[in-house]
C-alpha atoms as a PDB file:
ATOM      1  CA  UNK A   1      75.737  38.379  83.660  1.00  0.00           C
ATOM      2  CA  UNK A   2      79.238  37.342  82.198  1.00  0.00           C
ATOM      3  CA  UNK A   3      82.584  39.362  82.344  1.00  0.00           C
ATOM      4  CA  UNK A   4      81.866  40.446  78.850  1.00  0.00           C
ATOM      5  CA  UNK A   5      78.549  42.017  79.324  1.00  0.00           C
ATOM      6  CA  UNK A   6      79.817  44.360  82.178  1.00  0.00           C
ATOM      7  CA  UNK A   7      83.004  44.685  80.882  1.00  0.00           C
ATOM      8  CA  UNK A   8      80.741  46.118  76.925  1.00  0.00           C
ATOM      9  CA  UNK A   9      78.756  47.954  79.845  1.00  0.00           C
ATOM     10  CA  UNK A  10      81.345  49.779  81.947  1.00  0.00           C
ATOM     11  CA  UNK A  11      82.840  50.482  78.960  1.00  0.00           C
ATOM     12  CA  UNK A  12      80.050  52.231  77.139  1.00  0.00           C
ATOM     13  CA  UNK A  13      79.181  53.704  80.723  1.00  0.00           C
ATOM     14  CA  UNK A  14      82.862  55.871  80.491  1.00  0.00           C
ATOM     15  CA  UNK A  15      83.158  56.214  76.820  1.00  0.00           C
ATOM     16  CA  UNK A  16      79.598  57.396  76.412  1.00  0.00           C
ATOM     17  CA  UNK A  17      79.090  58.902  80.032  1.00  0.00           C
ATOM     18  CA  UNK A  18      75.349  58.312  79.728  1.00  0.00           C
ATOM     19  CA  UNK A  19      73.619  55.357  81.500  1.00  0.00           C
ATOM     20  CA  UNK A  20      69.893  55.613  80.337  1.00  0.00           C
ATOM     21  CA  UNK A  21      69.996  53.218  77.624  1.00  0.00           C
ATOM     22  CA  UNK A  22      72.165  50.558  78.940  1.00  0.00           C
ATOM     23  CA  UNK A  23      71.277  46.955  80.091  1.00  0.00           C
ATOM     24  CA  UNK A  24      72.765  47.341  83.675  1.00  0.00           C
ATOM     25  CA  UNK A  25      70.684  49.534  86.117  1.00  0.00           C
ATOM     26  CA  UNK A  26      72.902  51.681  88.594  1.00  0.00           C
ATOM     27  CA  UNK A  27      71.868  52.671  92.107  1.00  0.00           C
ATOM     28  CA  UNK A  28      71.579  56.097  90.380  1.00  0.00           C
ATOM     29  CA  UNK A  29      69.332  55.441  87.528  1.00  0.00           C
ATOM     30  CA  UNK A  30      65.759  55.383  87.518  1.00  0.00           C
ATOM     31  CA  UNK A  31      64.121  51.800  86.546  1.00  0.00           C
ATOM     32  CA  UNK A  32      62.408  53.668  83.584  1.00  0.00           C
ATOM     33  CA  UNK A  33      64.321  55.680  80.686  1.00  0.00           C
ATOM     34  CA  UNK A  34      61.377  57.759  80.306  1.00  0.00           C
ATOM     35  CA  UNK A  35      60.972  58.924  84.381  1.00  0.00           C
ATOM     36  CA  UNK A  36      62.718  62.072  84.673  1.00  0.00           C
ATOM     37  CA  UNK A  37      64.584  60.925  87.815  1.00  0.00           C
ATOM     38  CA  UNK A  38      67.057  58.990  85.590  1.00  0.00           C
ATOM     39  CA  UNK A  39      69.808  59.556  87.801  1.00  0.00           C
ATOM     40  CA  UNK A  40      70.933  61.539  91.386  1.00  0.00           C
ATOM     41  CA  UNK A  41      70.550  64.576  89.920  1.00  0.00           C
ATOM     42  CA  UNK A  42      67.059  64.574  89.291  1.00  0.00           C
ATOM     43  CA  UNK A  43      66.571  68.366  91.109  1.00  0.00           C
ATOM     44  CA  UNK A  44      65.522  69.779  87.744  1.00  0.00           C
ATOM     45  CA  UNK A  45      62.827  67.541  86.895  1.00  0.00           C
ATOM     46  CA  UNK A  46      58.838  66.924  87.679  1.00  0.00           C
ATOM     47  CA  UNK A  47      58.023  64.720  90.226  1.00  0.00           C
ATOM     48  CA  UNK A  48      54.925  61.924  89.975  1.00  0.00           C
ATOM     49  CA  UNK A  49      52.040  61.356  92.309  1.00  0.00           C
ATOM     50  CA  UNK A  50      50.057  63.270  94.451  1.00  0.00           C
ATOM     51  CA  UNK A  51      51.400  66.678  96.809  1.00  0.00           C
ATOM     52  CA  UNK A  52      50.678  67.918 100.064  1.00  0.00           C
ATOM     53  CA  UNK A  53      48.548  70.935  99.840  1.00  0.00           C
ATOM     54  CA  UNK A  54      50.244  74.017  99.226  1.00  0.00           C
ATOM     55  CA  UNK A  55      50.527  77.623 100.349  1.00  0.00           C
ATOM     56  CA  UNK A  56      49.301  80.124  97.940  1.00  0.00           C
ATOM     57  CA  UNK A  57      52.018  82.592  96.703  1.00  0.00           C
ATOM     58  CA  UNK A  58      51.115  86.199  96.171  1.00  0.00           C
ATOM     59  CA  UNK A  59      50.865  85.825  92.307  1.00  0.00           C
ATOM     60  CA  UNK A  60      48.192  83.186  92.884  1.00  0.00           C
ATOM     61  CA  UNK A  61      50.561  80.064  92.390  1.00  0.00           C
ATOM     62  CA  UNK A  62      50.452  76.897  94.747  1.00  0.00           C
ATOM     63  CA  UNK A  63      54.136  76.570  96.142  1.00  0.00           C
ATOM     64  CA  UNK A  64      55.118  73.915  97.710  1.00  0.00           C
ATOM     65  CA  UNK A  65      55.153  73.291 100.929  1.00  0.00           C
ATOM     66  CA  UNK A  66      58.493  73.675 103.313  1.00  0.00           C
ATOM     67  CA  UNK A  67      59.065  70.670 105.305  1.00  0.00           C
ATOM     68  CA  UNK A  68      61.865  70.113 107.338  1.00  0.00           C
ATOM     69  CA  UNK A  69      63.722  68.126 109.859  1.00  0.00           C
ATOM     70  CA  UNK A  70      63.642  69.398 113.785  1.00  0.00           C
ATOM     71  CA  UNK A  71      66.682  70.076 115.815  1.00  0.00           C
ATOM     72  CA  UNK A  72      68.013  66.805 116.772  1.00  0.00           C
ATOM     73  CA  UNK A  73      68.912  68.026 119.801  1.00  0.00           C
ATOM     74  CA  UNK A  74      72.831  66.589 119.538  1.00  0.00           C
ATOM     75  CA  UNK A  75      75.641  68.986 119.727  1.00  0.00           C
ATOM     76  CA  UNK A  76      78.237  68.111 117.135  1.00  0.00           C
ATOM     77  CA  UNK A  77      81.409  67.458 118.654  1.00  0.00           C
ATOM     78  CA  UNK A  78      85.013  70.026 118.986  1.00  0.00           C
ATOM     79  CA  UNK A  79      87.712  69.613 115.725  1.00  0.00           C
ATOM     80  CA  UNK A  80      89.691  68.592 118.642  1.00  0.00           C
ATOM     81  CA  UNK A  81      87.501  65.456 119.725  1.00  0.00           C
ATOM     82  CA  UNK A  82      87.096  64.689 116.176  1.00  0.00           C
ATOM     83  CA  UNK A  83      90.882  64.971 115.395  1.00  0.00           C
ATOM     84  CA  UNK A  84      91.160  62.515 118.854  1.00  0.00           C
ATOM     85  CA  UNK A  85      88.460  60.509 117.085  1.00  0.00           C
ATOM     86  CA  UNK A  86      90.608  59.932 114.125  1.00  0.00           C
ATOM     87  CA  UNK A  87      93.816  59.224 115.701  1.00  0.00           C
ATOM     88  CA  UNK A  88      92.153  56.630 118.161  1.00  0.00           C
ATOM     89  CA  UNK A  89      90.254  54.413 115.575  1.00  0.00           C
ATOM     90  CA  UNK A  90      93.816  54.750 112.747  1.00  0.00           C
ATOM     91  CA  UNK A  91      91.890  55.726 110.119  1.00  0.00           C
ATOM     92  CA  UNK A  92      94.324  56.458 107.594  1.00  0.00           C
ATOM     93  CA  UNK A  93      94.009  59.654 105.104  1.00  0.00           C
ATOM     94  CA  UNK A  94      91.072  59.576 102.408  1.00  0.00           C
ATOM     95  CA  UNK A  95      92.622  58.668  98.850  1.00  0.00           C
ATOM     96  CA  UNK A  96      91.404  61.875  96.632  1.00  0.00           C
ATOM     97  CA  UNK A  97      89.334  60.815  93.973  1.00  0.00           C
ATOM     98  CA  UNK A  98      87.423  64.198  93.326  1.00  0.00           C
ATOM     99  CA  UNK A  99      84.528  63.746  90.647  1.00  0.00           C
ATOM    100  CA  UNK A 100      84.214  66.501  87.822  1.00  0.00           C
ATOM    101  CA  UNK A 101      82.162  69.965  88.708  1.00  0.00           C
ATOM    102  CA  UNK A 102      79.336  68.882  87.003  1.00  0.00           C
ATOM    103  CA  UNK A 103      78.791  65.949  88.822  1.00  0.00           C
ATOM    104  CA  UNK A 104      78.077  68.331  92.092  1.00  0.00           C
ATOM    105  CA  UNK A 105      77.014  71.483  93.068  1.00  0.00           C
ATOM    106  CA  UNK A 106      76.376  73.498  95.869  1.00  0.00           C
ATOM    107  CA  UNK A 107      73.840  73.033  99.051  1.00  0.00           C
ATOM    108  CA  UNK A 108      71.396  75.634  97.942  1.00  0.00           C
ATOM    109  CA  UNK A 109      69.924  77.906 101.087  1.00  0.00           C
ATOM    110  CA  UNK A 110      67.265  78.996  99.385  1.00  0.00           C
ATOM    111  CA  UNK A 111      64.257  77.878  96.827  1.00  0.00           C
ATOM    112  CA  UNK A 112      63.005  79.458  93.547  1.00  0.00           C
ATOM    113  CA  UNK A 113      60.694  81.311  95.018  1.00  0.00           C
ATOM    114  CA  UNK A 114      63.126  82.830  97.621  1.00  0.00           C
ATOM    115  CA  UNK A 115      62.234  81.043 100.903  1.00  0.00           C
ATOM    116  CA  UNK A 116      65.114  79.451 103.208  1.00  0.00           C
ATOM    117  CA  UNK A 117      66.130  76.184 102.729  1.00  0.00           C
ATOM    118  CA  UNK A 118      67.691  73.523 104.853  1.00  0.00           C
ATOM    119  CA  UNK A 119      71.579  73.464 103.671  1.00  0.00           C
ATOM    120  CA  UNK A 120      73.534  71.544 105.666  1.00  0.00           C
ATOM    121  CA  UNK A 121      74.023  68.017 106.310  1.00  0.00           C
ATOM    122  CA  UNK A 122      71.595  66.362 108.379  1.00  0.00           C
ATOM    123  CA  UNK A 123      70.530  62.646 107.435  1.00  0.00           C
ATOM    124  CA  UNK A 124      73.403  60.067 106.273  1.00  0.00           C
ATOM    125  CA  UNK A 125      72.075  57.738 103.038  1.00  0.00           C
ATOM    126  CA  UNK A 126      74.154  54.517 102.655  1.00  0.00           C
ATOM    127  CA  UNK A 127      74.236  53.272  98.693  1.00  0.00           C
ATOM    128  CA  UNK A 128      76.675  50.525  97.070  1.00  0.00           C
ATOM    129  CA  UNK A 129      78.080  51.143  93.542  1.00  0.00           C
ATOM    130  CA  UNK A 130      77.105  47.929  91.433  1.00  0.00           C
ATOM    131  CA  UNK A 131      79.919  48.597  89.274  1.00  0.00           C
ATOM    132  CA  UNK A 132      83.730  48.333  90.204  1.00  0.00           C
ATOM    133  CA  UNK A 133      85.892  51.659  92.642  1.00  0.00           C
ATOM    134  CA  UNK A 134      87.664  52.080  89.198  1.00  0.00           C
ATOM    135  CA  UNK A 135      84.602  52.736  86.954  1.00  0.00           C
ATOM    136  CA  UNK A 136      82.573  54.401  89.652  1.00  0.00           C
ATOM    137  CA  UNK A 137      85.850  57.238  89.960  1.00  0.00           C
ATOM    138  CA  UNK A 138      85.680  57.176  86.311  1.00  0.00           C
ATOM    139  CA  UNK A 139      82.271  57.876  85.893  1.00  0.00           C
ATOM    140  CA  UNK A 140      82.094  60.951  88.378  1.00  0.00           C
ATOM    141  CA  UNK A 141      85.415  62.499  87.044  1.00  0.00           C
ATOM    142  CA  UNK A 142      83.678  62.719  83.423  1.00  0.00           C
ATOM    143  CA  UNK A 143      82.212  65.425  82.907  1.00  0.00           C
ATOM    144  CA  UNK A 144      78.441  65.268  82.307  1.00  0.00           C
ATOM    145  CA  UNK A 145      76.941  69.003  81.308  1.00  0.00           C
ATOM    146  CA  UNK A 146      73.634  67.109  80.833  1.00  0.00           C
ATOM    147  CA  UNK A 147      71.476  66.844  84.122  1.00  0.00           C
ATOM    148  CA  UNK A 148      70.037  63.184  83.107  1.00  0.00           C
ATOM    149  CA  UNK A 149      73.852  61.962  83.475  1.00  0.00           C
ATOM    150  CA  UNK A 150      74.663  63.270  86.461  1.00  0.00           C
ATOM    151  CA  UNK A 151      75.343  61.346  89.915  1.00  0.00           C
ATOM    152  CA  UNK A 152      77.920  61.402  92.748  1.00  0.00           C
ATOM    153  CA  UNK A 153      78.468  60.284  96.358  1.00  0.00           C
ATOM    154  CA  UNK A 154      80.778  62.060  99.022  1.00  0.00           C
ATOM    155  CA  UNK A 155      82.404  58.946  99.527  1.00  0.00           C
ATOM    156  CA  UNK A 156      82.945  55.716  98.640  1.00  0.00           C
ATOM    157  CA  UNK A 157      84.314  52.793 100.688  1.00  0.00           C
ATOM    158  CA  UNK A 158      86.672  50.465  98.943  1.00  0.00           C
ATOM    159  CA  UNK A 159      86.930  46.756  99.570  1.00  0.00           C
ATOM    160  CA  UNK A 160      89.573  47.093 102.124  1.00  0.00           C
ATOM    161  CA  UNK A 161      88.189  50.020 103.701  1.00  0.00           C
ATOM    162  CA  UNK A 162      89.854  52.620 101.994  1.00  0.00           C
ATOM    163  CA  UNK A 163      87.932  56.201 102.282  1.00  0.00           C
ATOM    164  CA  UNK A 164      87.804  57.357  98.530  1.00  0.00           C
ATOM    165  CA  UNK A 165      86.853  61.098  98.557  1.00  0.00           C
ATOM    166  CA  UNK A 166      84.445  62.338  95.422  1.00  0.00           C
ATOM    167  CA  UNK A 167      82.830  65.361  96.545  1.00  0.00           C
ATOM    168  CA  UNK A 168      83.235  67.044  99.641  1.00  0.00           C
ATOM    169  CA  UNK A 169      80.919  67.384 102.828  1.00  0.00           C
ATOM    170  CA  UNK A 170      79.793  70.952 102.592  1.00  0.00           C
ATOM    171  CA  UNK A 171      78.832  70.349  98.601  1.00  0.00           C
ATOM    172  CA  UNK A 172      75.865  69.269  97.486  1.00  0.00           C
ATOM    173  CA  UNK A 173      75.881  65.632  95.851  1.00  0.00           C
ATOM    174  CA  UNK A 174      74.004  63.878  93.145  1.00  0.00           C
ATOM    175  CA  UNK A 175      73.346  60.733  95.681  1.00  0.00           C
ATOM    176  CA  UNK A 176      69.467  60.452  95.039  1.00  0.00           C
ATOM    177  CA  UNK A 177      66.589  61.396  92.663  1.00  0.00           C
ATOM    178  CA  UNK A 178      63.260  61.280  93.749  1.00  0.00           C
ATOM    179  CA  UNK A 179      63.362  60.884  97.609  1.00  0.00           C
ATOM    180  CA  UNK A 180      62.483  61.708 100.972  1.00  0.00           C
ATOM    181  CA  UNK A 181      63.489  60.966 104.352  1.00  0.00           C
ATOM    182  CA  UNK A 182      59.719  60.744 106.099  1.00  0.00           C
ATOM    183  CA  UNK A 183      57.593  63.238 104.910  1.00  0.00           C
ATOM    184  CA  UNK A 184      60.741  65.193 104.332  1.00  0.00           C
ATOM    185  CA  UNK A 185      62.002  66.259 101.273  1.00  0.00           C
ATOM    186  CA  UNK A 186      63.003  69.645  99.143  1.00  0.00           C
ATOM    187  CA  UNK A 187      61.525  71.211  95.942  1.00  0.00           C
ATOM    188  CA  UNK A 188      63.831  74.001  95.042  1.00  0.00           C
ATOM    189  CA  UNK A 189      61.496  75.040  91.948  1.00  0.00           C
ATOM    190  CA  UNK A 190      58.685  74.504  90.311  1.00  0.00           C
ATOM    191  CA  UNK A 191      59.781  71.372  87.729  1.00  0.00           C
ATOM    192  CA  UNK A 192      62.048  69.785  90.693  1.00  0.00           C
ATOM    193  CA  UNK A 193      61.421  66.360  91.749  1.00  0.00           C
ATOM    194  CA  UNK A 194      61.445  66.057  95.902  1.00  0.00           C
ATOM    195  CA  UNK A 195      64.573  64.949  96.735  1.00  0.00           C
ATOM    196  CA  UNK A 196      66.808  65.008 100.054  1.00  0.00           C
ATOM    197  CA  UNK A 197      70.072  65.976  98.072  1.00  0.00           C
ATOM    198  CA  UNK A 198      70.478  69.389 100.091  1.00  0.00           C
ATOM    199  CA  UNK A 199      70.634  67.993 103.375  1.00  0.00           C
ATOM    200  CA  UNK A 200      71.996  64.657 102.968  1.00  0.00           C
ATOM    201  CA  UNK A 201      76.202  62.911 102.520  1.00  0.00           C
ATOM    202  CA  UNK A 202      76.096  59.842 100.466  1.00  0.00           C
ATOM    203  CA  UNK A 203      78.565  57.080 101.211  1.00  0.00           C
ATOM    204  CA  UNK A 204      78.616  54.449  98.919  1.00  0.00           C
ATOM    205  CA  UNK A 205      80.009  51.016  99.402  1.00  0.00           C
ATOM    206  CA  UNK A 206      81.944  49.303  96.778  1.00  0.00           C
ATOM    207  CA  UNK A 207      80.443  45.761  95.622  1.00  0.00           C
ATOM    208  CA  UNK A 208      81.677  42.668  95.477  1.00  0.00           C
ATOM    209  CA  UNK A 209      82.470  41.480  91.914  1.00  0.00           C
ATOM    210  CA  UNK A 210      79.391  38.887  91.974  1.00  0.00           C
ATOM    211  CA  UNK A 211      77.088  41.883  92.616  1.00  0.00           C
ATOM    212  CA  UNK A 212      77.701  43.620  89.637  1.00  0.00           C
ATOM    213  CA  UNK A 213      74.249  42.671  88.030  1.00  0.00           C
ATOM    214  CA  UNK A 214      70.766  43.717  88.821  1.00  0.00           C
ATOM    215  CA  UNK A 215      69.913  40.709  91.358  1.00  0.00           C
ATOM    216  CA  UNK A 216      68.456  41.101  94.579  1.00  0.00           C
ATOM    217  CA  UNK A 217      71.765  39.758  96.611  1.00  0.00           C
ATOM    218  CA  UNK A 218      75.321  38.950  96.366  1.00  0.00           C
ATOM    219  CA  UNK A 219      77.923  37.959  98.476  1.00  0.00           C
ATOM    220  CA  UNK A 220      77.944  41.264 100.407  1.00  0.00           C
ATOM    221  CA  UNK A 221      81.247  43.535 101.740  1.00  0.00           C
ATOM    222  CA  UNK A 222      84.086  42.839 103.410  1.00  0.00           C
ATOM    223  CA  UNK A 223      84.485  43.366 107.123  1.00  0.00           C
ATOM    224  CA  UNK A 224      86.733  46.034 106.742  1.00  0.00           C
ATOM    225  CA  UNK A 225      84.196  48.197 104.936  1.00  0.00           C
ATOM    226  CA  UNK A 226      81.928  47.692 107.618  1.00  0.00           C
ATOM    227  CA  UNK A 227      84.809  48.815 109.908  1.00  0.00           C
ATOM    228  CA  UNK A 228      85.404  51.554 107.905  1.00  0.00           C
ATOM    229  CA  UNK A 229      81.484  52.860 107.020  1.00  0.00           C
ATOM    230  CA  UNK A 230      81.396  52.801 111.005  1.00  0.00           C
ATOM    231  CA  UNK A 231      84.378  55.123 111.317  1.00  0.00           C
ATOM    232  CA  UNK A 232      83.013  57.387 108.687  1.00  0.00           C
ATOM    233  CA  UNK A 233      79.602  57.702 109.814  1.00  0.00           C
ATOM    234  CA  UNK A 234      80.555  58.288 113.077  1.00  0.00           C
ATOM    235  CA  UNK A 235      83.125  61.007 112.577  1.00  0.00           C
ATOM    236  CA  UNK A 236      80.130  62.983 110.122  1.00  0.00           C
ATOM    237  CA  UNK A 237      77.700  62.151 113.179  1.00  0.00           C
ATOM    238  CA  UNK A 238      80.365  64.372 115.691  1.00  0.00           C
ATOM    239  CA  UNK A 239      81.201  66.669 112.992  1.00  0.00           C
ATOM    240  CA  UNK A 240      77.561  67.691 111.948  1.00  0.00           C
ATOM    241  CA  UNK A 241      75.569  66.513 115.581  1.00  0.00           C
ATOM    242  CA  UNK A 242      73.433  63.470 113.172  1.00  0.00           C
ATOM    243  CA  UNK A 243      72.136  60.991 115.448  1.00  0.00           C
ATOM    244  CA  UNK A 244      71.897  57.282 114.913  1.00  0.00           C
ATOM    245  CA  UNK A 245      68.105  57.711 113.805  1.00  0.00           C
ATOM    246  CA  UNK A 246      69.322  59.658 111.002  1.00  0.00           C
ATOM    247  CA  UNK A 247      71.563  56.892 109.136  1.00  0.00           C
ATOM    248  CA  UNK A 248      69.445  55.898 106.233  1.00  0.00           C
ATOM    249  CA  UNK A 249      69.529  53.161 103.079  1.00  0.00           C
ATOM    250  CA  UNK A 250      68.902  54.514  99.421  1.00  0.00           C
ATOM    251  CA  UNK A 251      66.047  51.781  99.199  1.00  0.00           C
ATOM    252  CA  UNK A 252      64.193  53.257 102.307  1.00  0.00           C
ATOM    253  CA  UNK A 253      64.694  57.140 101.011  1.00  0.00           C
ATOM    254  CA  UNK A 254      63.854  56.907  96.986  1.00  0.00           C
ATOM    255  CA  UNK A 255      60.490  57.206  96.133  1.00  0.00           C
ATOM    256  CA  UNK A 256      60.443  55.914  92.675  1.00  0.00           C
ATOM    257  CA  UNK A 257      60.058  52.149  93.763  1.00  0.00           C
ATOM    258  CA  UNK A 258      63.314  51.126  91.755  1.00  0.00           C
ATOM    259  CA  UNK A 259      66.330  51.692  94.374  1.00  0.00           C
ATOM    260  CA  UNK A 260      67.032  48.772  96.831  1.00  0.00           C
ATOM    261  CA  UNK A 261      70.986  49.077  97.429  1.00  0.00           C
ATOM    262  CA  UNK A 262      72.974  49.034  99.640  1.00  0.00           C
ATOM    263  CA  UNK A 263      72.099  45.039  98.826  1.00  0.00           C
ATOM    264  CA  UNK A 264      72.691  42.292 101.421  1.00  0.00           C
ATOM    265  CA  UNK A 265      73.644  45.037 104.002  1.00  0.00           C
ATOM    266  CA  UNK A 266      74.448  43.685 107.372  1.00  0.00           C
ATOM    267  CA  UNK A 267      73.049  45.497 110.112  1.00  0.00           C
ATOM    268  CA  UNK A 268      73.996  42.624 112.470  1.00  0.00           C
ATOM    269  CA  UNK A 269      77.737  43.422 111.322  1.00  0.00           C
ATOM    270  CA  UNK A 270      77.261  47.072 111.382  1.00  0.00           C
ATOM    271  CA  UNK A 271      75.951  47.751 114.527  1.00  0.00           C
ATOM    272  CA  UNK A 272      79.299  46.055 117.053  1.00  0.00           C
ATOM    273  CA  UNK A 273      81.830  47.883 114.755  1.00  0.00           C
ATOM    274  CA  UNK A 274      79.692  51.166 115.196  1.00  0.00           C
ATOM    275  CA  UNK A 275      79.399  50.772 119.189  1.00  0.00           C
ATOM    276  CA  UNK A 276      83.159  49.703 119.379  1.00  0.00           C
ATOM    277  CA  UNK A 277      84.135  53.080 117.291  1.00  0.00           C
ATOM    278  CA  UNK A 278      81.344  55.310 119.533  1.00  0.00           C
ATOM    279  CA  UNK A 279      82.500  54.113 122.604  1.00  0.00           C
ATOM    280  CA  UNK A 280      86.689  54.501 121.884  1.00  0.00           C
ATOM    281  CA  UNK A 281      85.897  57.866 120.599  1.00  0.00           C
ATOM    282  CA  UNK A 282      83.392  58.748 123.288  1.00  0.00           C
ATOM    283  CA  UNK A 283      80.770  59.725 120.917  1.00  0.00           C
ATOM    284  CA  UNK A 284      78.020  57.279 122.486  1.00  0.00           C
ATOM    285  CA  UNK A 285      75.600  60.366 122.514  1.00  0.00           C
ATOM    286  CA  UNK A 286      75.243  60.086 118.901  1.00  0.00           C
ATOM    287  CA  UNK A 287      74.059  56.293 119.382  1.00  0.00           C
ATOM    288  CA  UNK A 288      70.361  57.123 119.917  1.00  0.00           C
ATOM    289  CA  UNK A 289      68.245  54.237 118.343  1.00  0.00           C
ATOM    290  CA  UNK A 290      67.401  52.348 115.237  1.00  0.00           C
ATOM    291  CA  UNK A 291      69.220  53.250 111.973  1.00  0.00           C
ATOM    292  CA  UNK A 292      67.999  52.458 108.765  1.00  0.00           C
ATOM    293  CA  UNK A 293      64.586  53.425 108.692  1.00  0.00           C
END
């Protein structure tokens, strides 16, 4: 795709803020116009394919059903451990990029039809933003008041590892549409797509400039994203007691068949920077198996 086209496409992207007709698909679009999971958001909107069977609710409607993650059995860690955390790896302080209010909401605790609801952050998706930092912030700081337009990480990571703050931890964001982590996923009424917004923090690393297209690969991300992601990760892990097990990929979450980023994602240079930053911080409980399922 040549600097034109994205250029014509980032700039319709801002000036427009609506991505379901253009040319370039972003990690929070759906691959059809027509699907009602066009975007993150996607908590409004009917989902496709066959349910699990349902319970029936006093007025004689199927609900569906509750399913949620166990107790991972990992006690988050003490502000002051964290705060050590911090000081020992010399992270520096997250640049404030917050998107607009429509672009998030809040975790909601409990479903249309009354019943509790998972609300706090448990499972860690990992995303890239096909487009540049600059028009990502741009795009979540305009305001969107239609839910089709809607999208948002927690954070993104910048090309030289910059933490770029867009909505914060305990808020609910726009990260994924139709998705689950297993089996698990939330319906919070009856026209909602399945989707593991409530309980999950996006972070979202920034692409290289030849990866601004829809192929398959690109040249990948720098190592100090990877150092970076690591440090981040980690410190939600201690802060919210999410093992290992729970760090996903948008592409192994979304159920629509049309996500695959983060693209050329390197576990291999993940994993040492991750292990260096658990054992410093002494957070090596949190290292519990395979991530990225």
């Amino acid at each position: 795709m040549s600097n034109f086209r994205v250029t014509s496409v980032v700039a319709a992207l801002i000036l427009l803020s609506g991505c379901s007709a253009l040319p370039l698909r972003f990690p929070w679009q759906s691959v059809s116009d027509q699907h009602p999971s066009i975007n993150g958001h996607a908590d409004s909107n009917d989902e496709g394919g066959p349910q699990p069977k349902s319970k029936i609710s006093k007025q004689g409607l199927s609900l569906p059903p509750l399913m949620e993650l166990a107790d991972a059995g990992v006690p988050p860690a003490t502000k002051q451990e964290i705060a050590s955390c911090v000081k020992t790896l010399g992270l520096t302080e997250e640049e404030d990029q917050t998107a607009d209010t429509t672009n998030f909401g809040d975790r909601k605790v409990v479903d249309t039809w009354k019943r509790p609801l998972q609300a706090e952050p448990l499972i860690i998706v990992l995303h890239e933003t096909v487009i540049s930092e600059k028009a990502t912030v741009a795009f979540f700081q305009t305001p969107h008041p239609n839910d089709a337009d809607q999208a948002s990480y927690h954070m993104l990571i910048a090309r030289d590892g910059t933490r770029v703050r867009i909505v914060p931890d305990e808020k609910r964001a726009y990260g994924a549409g139709m998705s689950a982590f297993g089996d698990v996923t939330q319906r919070t009424k009856p026209s909602s797509v399945g989707s593991v917004n409530n309980i999950a923090l996006h972070i979202s690393l920034v692409s290289p400039e030849d990866g601004r297209d829809d192929r398959s690969g690109h040249s990948g991300y720098t190592q100090a994203q990877y150092r970076t992601l690591a440090a981040q990760v980690l410190l939600w892990q201690a802060k919210f007691g999410i093992p290992l097990t729970r760090l996903t990929t948008h592409e192994a979450i979304d159920r629509s068949h049309s996500r695959y980023d983060p693209r050329s994602f390197r576990w291999d240079r993940f994993d040492p920077e991750y292990q260096a930053s658990a054992r410093l911080c002494g957070f090596e409980r949190f290292d519990n198996g395979q991530a990225g399922l």
